[in-house]
N, C-alpha and C. Protein backbone atom coordinates (compact mmCIF):
# COMPACT_ATOMS: atom_id res chain seq x y z
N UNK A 1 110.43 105.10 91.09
CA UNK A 1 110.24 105.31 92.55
C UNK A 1 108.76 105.30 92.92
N UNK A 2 108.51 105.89 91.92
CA UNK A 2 106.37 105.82 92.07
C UNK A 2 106.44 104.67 92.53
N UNK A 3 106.59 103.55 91.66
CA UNK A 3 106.14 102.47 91.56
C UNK A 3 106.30 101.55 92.92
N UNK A 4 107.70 101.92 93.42
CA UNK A 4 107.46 100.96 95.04
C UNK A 4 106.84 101.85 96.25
N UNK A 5 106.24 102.95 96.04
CA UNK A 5 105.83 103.56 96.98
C UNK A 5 104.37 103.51 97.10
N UNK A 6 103.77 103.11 95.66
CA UNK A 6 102.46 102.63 95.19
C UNK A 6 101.94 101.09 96.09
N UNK A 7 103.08 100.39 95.38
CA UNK A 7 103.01 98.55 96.65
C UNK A 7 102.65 98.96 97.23
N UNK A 8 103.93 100.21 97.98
CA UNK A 8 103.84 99.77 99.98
C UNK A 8 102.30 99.87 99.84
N UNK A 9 102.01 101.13 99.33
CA UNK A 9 100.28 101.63 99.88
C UNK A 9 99.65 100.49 99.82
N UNK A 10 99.59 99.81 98.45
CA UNK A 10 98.89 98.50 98.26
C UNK A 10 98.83 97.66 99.24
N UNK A 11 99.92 97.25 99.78
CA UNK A 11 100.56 96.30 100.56
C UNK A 11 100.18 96.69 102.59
N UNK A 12 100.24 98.05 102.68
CA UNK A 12 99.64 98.45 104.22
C UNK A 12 97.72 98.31 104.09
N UNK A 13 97.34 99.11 102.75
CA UNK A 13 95.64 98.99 103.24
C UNK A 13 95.25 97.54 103.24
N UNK A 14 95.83 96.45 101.86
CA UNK A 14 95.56 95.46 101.98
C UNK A 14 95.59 94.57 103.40
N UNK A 15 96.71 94.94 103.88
CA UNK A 15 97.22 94.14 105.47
C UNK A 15 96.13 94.73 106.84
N UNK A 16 95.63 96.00 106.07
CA UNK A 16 94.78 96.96 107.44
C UNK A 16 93.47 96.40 106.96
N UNK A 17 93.08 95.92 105.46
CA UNK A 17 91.95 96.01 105.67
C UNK A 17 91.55 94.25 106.00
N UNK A 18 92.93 93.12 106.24
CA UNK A 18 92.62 91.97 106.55
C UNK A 18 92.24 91.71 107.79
N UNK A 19 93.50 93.09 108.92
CA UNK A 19 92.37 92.87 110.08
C UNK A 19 91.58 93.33 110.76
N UNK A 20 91.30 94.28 109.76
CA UNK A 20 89.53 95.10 109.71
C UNK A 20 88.86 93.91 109.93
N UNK A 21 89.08 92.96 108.55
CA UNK A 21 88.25 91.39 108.12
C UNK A 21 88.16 90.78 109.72
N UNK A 22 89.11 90.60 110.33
CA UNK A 22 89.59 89.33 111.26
C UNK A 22 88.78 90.01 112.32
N UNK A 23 89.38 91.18 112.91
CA UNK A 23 88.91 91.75 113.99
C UNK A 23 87.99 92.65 114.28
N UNK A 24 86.92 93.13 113.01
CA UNK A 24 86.03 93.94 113.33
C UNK A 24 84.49 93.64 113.62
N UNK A 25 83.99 94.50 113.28
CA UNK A 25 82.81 94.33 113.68
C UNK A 25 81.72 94.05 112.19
N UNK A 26 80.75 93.66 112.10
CA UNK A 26 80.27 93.31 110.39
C UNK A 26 80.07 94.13 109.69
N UNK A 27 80.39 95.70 109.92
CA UNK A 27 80.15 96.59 109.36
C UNK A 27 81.69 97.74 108.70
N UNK A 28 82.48 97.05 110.11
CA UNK A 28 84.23 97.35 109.57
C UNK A 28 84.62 96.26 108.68
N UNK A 29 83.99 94.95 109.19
CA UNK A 29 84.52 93.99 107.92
C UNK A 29 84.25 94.35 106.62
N UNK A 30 83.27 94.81 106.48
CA UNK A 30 82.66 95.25 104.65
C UNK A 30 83.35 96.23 104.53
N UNK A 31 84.37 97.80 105.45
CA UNK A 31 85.19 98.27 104.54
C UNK A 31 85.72 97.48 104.68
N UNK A 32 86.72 96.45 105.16
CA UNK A 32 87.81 95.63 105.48
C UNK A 32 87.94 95.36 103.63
N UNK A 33 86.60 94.56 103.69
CA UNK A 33 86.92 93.53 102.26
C UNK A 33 87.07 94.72 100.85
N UNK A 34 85.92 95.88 101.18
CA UNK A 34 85.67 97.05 99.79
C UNK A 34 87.59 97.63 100.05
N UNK A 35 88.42 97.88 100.83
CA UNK A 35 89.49 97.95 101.12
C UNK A 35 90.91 97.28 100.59
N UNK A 36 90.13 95.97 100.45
CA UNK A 36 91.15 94.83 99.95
C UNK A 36 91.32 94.94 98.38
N UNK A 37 89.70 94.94 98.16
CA UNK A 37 89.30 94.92 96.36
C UNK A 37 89.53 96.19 95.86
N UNK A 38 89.08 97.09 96.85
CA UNK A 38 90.24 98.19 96.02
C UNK A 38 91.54 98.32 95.52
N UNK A 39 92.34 98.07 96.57
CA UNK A 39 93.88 97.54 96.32
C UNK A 39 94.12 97.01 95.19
N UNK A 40 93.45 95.56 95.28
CA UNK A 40 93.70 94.86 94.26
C UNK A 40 93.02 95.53 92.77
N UNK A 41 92.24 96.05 92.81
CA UNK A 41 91.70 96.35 91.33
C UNK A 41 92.82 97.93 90.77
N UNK A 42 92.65 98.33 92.07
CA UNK A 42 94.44 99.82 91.41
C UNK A 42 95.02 99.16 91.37
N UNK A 43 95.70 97.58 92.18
CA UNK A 43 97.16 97.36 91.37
C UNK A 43 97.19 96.55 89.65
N UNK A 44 96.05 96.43 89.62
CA UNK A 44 95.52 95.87 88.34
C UNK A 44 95.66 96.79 87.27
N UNK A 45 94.57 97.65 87.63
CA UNK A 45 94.60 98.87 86.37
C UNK A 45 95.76 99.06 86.16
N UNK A 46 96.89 99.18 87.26
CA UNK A 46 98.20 99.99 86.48
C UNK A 46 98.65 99.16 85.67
N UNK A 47 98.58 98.19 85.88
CA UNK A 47 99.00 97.19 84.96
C UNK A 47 98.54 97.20 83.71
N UNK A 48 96.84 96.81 83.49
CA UNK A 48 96.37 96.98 82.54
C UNK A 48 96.82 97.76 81.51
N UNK A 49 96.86 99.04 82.04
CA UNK A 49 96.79 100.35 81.71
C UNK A 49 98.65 100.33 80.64
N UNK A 50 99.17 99.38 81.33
CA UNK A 50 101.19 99.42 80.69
C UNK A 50 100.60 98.92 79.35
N UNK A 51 100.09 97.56 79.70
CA UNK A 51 100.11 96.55 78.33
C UNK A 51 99.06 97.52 77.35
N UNK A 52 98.39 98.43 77.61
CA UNK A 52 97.74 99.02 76.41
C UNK A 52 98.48 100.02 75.80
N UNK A 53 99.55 100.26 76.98
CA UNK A 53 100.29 101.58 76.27
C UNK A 53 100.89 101.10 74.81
């Protein structure tokens, strides 16, 4: 259950921080993008983190 409640999160900041990207200002865009790469690098680690188990 963790695990799809983890996505959604993934899946809403990623989507909030695209239209941070689209629609902000150059200073909301840079969290926009630090927002995105976050996402993506936690949904990574967890991953990582299986295959070493």
């Amino acid at each position: 259950m963790g695990k799809v409640i983890k996505k959604i999160i993934v899946w809403v900041v990623i989507l909030l921080g695209i239209t941070q990207v689209v629609a902000g200002e150059p200073p909301v865009k840079a969290v926009g993008v630090v927002l995105i790469l976050a996402m993506i690098f936690w949904d990574n680690a967890g991953r990582l983190k299986k295959k070493n188990d």
